[in-house]
PDB file of N, CA and C in Angstrom:
ATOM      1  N   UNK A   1     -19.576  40.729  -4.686  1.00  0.00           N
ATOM      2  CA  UNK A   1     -18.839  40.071  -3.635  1.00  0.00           C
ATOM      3  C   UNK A   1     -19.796  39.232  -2.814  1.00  0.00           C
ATOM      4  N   UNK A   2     -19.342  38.052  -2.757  1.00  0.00           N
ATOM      5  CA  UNK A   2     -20.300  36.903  -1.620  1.00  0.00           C
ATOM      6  C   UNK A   2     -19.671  37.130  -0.599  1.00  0.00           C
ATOM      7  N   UNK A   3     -20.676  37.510   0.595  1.00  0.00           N
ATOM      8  CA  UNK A   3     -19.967  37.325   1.809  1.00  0.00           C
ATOM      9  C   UNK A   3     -20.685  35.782   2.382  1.00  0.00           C
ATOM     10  N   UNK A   4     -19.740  35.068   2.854  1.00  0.00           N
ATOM     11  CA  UNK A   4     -20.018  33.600   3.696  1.00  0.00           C
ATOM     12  C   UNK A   4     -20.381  33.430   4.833  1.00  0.00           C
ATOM     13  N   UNK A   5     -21.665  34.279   5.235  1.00  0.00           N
ATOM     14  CA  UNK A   5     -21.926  34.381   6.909  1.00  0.00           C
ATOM     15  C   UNK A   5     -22.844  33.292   6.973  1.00  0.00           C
ATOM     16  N   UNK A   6     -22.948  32.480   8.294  1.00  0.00           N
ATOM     17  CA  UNK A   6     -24.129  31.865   8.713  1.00  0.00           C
ATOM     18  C   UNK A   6     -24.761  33.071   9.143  1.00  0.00           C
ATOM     19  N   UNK A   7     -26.778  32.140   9.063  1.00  0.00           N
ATOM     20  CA  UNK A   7     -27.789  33.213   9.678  1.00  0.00           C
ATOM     21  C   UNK A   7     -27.889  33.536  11.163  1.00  0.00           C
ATOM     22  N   UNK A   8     -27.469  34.607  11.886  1.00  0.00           N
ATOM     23  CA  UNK A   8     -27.761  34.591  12.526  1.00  0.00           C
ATOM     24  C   UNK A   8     -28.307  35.867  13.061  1.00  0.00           C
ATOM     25  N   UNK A   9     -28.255  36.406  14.323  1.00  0.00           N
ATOM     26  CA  UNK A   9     -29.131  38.327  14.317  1.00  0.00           C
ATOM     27  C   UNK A   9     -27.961  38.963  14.597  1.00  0.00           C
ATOM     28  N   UNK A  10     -26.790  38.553  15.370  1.00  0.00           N
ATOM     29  CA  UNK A  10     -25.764  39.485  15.398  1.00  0.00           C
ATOM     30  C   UNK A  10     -24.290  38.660  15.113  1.00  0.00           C
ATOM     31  N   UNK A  11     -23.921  39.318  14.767  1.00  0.00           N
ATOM     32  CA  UNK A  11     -22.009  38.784  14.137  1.00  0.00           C
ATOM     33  C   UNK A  11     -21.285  40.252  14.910  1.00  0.00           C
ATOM     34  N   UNK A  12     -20.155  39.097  15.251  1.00  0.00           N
ATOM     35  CA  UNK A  12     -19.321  40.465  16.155  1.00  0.00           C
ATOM     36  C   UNK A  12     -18.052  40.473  14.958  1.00  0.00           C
ATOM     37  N   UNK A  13     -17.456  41.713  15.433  1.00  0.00           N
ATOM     38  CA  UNK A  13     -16.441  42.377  14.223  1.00  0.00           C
ATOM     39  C   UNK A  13     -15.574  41.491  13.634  1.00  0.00           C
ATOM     40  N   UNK A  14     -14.977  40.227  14.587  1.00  0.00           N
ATOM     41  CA  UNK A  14     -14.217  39.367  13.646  1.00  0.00           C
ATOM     42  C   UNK A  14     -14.755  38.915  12.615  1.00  0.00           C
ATOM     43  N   UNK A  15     -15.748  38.169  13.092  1.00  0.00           N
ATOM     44  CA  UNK A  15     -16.644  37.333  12.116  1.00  0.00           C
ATOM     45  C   UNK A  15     -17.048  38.257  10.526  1.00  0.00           C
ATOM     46  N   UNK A  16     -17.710  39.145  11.155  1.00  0.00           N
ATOM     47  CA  UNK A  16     -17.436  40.269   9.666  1.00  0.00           C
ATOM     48  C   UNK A  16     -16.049  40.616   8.807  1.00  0.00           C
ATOM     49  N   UNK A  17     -15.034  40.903   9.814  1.00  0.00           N
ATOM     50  CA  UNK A  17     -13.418  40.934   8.710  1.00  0.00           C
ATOM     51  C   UNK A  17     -13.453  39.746   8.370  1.00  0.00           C
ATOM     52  N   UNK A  18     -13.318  39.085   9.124  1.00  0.00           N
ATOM     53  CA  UNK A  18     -12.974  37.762   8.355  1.00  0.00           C
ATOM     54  C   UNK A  18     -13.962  37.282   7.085  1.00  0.00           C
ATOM     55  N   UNK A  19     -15.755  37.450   7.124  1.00  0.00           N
ATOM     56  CA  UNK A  19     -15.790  36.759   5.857  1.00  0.00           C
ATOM     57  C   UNK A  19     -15.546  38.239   4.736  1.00  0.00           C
ATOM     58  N   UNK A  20     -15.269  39.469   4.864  1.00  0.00           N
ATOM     59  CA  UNK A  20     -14.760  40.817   4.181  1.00  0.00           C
ATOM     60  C   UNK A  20     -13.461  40.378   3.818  1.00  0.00           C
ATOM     61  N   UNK A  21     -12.456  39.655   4.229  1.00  0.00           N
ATOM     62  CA  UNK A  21     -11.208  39.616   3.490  1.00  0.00           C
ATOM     63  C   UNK A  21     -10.313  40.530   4.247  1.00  0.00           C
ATOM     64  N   UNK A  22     -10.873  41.074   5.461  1.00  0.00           N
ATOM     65  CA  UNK A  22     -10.137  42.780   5.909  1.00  0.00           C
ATOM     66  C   UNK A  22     -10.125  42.721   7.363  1.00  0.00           C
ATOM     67  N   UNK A  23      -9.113  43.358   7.333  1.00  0.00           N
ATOM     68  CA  UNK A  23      -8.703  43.772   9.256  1.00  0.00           C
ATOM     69  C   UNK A  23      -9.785  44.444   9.856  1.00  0.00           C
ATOM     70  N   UNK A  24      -9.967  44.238  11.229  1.00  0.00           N
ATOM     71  CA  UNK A  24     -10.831  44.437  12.143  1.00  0.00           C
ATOM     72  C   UNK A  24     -10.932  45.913  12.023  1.00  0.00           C
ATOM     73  N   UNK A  25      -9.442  46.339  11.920  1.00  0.00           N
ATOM     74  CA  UNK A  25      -9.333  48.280  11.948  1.00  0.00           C
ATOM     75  C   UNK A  25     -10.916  48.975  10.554  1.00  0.00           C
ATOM     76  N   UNK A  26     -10.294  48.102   9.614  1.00  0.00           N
ATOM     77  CA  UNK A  26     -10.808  48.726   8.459  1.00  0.00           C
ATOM     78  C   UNK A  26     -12.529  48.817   8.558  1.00  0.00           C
ATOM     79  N   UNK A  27     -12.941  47.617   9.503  1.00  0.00           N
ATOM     80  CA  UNK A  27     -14.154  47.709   9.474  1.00  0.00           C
ATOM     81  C   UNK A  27     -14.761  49.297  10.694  1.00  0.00           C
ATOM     82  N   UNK A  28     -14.234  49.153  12.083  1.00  0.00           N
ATOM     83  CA  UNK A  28     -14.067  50.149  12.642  1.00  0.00           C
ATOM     84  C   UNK A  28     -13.926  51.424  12.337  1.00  0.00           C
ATOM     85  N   UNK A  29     -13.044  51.522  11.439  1.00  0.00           N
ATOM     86  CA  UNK A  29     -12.660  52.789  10.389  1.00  0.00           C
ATOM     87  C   UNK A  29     -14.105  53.413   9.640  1.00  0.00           C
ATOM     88  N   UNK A  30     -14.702  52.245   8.818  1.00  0.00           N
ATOM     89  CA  UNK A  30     -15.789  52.721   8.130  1.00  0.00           C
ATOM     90  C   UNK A  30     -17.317  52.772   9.171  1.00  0.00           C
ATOM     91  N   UNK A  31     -16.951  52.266  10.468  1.00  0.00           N
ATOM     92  CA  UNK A  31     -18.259  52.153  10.764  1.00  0.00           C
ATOM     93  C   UNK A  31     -17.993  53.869  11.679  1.00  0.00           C
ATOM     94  N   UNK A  32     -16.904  54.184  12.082  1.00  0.00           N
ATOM     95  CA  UNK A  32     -16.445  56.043  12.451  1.00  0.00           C
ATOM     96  C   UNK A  32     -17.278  56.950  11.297  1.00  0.00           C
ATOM     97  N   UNK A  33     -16.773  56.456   9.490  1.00  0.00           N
ATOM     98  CA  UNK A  33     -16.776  57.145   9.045  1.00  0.00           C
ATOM     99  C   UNK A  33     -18.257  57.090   7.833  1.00  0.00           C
ATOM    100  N   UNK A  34     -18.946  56.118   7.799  1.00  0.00           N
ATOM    101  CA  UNK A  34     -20.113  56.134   7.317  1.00  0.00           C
ATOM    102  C   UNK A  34     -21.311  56.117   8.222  1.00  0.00           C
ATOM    103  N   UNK A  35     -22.548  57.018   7.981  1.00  0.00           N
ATOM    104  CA  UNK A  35     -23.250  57.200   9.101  1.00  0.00           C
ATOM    105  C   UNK A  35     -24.186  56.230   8.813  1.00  0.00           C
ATOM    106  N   UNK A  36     -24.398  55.213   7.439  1.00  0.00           N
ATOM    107  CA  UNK A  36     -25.475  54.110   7.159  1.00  0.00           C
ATOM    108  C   UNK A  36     -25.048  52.861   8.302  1.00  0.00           C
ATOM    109  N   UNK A  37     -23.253  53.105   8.789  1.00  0.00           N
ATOM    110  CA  UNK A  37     -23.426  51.956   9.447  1.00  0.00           C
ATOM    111  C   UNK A  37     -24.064  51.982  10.917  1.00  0.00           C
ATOM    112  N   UNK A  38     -24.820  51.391  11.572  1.00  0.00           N
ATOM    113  CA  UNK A  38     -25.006  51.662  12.866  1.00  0.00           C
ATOM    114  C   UNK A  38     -25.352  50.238  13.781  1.00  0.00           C
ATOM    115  N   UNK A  39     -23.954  49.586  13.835  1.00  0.00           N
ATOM    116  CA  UNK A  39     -24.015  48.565  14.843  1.00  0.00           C
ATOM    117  C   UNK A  39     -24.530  48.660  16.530  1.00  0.00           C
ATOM    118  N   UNK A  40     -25.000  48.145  16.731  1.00  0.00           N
ATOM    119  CA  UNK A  40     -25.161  47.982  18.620  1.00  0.00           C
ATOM    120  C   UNK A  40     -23.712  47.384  18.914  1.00  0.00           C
ATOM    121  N   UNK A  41     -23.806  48.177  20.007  1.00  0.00           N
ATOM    122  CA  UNK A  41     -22.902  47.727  20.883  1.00  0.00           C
ATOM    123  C   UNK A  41     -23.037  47.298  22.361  1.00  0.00           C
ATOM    124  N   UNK A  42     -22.662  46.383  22.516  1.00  0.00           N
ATOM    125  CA  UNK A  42     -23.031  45.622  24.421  1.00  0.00           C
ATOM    126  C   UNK A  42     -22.375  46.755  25.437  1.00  0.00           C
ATOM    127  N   UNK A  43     -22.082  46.206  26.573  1.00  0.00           N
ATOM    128  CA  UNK A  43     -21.944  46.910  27.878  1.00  0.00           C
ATOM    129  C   UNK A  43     -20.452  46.885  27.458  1.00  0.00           C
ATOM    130  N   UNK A  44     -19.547  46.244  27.151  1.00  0.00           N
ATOM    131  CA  UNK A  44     -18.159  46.162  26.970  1.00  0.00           C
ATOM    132  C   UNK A  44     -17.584  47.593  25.697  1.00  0.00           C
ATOM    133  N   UNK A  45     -18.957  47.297  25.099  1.00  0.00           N
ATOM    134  CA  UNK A  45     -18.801  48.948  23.579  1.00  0.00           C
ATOM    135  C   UNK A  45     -18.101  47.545  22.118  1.00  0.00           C
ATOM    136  N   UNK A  46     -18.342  46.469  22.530  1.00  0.00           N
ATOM    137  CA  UNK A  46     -18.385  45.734  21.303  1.00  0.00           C
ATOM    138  C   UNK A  46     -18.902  45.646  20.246  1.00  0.00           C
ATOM    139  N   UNK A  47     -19.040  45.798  19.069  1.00  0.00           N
ATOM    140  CA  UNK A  47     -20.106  46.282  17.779  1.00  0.00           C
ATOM    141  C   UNK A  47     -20.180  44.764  17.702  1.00  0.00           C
ATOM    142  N   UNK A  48     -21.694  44.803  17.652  1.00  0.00           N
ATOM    143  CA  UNK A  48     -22.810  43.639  16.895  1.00  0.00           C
ATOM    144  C   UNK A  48     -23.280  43.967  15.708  1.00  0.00           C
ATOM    145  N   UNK A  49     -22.711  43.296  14.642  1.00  0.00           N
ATOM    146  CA  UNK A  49     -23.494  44.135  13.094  1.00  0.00           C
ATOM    147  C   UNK A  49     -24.717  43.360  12.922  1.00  0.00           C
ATOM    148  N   UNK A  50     -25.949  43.923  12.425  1.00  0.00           N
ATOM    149  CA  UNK A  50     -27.360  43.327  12.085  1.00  0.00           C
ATOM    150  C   UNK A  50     -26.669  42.492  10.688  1.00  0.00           C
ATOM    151  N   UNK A  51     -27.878  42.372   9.913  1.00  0.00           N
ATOM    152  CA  UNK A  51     -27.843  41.839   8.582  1.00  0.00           C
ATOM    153  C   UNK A  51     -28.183  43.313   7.747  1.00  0.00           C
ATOM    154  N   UNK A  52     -28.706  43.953   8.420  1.00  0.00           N
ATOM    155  CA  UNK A  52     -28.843  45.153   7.785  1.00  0.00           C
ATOM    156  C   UNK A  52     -27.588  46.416   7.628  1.00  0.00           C
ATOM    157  N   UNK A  53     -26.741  45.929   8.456  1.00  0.00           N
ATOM    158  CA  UNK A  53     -25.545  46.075   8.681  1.00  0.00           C
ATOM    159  C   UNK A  53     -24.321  45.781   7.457  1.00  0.00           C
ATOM    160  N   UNK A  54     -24.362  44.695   7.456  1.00  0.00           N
ATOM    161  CA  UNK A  54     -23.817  43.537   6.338  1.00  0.00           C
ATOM    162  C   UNK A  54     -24.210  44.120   5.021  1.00  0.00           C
ATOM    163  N   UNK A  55     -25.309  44.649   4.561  1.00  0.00           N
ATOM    164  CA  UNK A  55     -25.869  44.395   3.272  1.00  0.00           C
ATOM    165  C   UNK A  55     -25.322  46.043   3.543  1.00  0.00           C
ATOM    166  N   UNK A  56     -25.162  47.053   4.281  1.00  0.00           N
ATOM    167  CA  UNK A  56     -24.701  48.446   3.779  1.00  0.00           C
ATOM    168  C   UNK A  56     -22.674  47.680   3.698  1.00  0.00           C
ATOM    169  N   UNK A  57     -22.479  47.302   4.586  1.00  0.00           N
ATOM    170  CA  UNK A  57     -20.895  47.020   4.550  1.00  0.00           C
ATOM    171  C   UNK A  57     -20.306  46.846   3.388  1.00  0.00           C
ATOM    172  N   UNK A  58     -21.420  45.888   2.607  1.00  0.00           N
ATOM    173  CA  UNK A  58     -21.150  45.231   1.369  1.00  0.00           C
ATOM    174  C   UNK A  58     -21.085  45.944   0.312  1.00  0.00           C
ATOM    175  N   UNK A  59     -22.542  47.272   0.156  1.00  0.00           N
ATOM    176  CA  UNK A  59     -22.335  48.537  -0.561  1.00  0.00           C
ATOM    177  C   UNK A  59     -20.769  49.039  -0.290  1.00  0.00           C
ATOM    178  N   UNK A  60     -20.519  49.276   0.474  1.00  0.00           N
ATOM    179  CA  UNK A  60     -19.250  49.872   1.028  1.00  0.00           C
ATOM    180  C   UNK A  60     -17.912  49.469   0.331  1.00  0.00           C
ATOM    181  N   UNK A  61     -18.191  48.388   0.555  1.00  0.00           N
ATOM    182  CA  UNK A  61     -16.870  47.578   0.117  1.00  0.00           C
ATOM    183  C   UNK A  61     -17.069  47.787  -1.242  1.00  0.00           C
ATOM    184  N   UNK A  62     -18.101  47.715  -1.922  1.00  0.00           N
ATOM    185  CA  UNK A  62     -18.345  47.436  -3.437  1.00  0.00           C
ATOM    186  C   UNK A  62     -17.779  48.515  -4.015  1.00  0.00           C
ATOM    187  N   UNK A  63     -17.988  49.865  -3.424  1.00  0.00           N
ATOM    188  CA  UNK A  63     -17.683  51.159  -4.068  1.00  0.00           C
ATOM    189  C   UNK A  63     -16.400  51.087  -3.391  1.00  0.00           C
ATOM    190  N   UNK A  64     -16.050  51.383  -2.318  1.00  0.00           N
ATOM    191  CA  UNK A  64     -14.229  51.633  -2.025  1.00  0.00           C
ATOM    192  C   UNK A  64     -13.413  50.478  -2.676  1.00  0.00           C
ATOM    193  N   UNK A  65     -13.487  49.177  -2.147  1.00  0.00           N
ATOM    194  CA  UNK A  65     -12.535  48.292  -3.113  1.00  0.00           C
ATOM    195  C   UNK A  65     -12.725  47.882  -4.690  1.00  0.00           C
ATOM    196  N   UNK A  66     -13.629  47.700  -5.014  1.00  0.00           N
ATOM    197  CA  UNK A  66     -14.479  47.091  -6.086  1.00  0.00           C
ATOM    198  C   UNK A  66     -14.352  48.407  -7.305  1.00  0.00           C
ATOM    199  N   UNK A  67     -14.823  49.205  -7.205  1.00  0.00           N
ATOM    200  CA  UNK A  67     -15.209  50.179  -7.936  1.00  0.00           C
ATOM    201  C   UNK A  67     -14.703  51.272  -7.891  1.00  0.00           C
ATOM    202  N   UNK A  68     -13.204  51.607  -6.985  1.00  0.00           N
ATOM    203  CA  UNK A  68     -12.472  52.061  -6.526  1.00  0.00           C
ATOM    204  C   UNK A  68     -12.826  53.556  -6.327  1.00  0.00           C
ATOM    205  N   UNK A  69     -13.833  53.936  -5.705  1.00  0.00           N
ATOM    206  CA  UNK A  69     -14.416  55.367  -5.359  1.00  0.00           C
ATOM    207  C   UNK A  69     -13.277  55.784  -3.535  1.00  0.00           C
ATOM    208  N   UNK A  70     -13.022  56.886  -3.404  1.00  0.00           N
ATOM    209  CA  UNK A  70     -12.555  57.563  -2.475  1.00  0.00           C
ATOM    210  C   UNK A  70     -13.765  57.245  -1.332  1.00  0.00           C
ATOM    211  N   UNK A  71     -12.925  57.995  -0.168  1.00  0.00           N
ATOM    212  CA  UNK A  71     -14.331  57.509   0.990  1.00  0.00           C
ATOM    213  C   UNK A  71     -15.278  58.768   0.810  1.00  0.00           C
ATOM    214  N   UNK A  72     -14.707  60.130   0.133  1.00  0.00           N
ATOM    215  CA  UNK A  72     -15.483  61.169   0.066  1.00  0.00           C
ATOM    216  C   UNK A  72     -16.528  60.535  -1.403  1.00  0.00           C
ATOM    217  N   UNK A  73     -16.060  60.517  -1.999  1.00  0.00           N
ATOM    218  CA  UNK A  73     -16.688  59.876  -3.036  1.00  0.00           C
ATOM    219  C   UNK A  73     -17.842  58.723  -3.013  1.00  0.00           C
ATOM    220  N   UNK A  74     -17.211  57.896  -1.913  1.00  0.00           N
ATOM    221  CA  UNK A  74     -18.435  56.915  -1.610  1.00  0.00           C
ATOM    222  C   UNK A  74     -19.743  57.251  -0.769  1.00  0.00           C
ATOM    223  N   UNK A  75     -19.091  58.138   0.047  1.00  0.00           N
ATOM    224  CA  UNK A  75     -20.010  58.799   1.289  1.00  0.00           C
ATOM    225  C   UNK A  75     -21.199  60.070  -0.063  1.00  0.00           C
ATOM    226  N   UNK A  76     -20.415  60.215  -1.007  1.00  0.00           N
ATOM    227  CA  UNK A  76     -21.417  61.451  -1.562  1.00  0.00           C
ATOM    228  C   UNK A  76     -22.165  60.084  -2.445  1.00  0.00           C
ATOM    229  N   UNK A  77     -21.572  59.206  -2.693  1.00  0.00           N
ATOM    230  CA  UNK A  77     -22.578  58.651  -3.954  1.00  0.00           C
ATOM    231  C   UNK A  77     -23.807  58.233  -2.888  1.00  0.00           C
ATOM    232  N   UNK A  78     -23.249  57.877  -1.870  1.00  0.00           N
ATOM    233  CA  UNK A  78     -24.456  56.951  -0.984  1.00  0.00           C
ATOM    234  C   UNK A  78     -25.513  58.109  -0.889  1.00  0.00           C
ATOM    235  N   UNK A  79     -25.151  59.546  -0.185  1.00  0.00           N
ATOM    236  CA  UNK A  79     -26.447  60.587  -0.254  1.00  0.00           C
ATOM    237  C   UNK A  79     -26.729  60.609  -1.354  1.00  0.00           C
ATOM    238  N   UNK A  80     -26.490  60.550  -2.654  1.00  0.00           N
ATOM    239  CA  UNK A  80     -27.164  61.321  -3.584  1.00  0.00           C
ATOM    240  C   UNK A  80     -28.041  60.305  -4.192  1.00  0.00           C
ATOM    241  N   UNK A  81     -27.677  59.370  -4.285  1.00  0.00           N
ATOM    242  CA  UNK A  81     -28.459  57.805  -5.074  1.00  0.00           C
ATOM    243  C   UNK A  81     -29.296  56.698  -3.604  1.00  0.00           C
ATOM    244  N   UNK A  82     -29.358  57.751  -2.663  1.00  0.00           N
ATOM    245  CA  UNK A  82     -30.427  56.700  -1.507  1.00  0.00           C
ATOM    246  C   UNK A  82     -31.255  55.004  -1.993  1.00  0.00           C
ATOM    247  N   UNK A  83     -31.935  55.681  -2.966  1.00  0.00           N
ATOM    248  CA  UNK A  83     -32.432  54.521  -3.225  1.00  0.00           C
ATOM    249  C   UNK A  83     -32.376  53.911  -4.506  1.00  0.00           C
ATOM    250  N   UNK A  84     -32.245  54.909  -5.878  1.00  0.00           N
ATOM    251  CA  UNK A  84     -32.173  54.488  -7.089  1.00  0.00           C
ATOM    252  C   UNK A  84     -31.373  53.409  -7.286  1.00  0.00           C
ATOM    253  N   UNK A  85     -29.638  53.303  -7.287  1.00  0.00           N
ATOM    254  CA  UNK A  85     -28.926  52.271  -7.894  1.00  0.00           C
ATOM    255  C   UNK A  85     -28.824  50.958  -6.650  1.00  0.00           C
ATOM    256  N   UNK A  86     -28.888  51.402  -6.085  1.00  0.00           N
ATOM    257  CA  UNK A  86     -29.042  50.480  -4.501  1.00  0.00           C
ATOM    258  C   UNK A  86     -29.407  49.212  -5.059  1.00  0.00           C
ATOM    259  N   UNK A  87     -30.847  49.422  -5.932  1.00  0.00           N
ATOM    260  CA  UNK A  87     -32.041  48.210  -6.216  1.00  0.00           C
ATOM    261  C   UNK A  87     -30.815  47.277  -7.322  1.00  0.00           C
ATOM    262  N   UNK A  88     -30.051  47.783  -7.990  1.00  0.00           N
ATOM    263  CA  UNK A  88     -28.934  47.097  -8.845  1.00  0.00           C
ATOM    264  C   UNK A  88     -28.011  46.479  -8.337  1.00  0.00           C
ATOM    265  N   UNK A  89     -27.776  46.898  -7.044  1.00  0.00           N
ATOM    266  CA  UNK A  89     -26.600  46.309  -6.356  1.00  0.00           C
ATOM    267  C   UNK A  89     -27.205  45.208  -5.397  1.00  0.00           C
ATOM    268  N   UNK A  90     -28.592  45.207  -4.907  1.00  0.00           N
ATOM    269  CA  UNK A  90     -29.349  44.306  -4.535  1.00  0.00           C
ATOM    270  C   UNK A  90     -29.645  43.029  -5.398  1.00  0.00           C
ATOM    271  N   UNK A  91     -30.195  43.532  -6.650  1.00  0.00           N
ATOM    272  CA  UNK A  91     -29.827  42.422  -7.751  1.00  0.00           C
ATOM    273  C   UNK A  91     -28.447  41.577  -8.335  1.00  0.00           C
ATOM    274  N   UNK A  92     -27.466  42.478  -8.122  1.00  0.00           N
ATOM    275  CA  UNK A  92     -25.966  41.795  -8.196  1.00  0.00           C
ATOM    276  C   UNK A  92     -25.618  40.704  -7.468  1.00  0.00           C
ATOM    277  N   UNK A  93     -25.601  41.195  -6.241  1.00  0.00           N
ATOM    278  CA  UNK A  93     -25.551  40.501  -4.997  1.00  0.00           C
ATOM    279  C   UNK A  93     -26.270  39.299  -5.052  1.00  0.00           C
ATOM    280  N   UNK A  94     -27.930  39.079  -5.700  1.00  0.00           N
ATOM    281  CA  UNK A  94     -28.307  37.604  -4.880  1.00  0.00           C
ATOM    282  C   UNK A  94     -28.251  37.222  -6.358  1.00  0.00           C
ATOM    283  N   UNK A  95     -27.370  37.968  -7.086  1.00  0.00           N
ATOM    284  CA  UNK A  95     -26.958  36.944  -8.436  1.00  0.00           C
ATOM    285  C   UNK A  95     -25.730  36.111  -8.360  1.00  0.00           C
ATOM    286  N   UNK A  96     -24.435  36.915  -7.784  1.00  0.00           N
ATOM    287  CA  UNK A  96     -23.558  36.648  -6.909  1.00  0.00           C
ATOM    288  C   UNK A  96     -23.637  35.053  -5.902  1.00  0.00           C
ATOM    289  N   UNK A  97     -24.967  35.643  -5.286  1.00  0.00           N
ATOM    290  CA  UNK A  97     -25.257  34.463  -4.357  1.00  0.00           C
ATOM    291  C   UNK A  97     -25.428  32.994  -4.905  1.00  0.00           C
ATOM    292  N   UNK A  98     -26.265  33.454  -5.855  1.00  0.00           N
ATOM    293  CA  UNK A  98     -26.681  31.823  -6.991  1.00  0.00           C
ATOM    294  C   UNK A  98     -26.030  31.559  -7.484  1.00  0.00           C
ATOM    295  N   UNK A  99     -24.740  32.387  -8.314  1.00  0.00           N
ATOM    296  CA  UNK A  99     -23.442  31.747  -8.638  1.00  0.00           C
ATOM    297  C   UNK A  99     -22.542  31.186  -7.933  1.00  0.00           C
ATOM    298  N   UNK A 100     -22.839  31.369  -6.883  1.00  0.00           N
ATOM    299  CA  UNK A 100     -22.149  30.777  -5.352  1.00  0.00           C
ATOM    300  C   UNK A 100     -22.258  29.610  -5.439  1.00  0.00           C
ATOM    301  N   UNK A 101     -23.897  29.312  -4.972  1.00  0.00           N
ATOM    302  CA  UNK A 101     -24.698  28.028  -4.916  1.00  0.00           C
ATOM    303  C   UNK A 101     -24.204  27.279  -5.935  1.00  0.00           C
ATOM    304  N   UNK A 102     -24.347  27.871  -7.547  1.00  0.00           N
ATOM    305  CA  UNK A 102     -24.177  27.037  -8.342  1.00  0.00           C
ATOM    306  C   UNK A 102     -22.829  26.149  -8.586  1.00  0.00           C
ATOM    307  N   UNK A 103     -22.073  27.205  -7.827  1.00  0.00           N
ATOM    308  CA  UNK A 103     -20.662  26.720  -7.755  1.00  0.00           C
ATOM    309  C   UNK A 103     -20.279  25.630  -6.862  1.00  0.00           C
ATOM    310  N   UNK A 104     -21.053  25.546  -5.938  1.00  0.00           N
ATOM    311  CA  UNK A 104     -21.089  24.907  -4.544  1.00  0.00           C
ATOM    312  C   UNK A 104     -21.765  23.576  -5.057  1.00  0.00           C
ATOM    313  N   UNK A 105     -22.834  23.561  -5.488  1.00  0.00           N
ATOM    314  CA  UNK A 105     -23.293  22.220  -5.975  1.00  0.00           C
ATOM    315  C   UNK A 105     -22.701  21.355  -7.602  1.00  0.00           C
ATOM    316  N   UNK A 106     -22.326  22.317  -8.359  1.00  0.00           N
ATOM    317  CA  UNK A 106     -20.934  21.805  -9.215  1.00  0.00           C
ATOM    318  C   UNK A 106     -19.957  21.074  -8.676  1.00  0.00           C
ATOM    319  N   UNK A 107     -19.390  21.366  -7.613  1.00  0.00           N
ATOM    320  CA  UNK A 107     -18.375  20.628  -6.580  1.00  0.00           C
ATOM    321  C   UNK A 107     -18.661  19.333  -6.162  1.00  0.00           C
ATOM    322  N   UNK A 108     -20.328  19.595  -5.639  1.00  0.00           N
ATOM    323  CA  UNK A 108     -20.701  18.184  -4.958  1.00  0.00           C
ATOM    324  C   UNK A 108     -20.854  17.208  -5.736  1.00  0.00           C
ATOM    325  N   UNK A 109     -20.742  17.439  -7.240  1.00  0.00           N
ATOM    326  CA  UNK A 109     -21.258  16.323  -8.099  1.00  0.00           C
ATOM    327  C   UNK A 109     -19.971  15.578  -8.573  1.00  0.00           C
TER     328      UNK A 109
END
């Protein structure tokens, strides 16, 4: 999954559903129920997601929508595989990304 964020250090919750495809709830929901997520939040209790943020969300999404694992299921794969398959889904992703690009500059021509 490509997510379409500009760079920046914090994205507030719309900006994340929206380039996720998903309601504001759903993100809220997983950031209650997975303990990898851990946004800041301002004086108001608004969640600011990092980029480090983003790149667990994206795990997230990959296994609940994608790969259709339960949230118990996703929450156990994440403890048990910390770091092993991670490095695969890191490689997916900025393969993902270049097929993006490549797609993006196909267009311009």
């Amino acid at each position: 999954m490509h997510v379409d964020l500009p760079k920046k250090l914090y994205y507030n919750i719309g900006e994340v559903a929206k380039a996720f495809g998903v309601k504001t709830s759903l993100i809220r929901f997983w950031d209650s129920e997975f303990s990898i997520l851990k946004p800041k939040k301002n004086a108001k209790g608004n969640r600011k997601f990092t980029q480090e943020d983003i790149k667990n969300l994206k795990l997230i999404y990959h296994l609940v929508k994608e790969q259709g694992y339960t949230l118990e299921g996703a929450k156990t794969y994440l403890k048990t595989n910390k770091g092993k398959s991670l490095t695969n889904f890191d490689i997916i992703c900025k393969l993902e990304s270049i097929k993006h690009q490549l797609i993006k500059i196909k267009s311009q021509i």
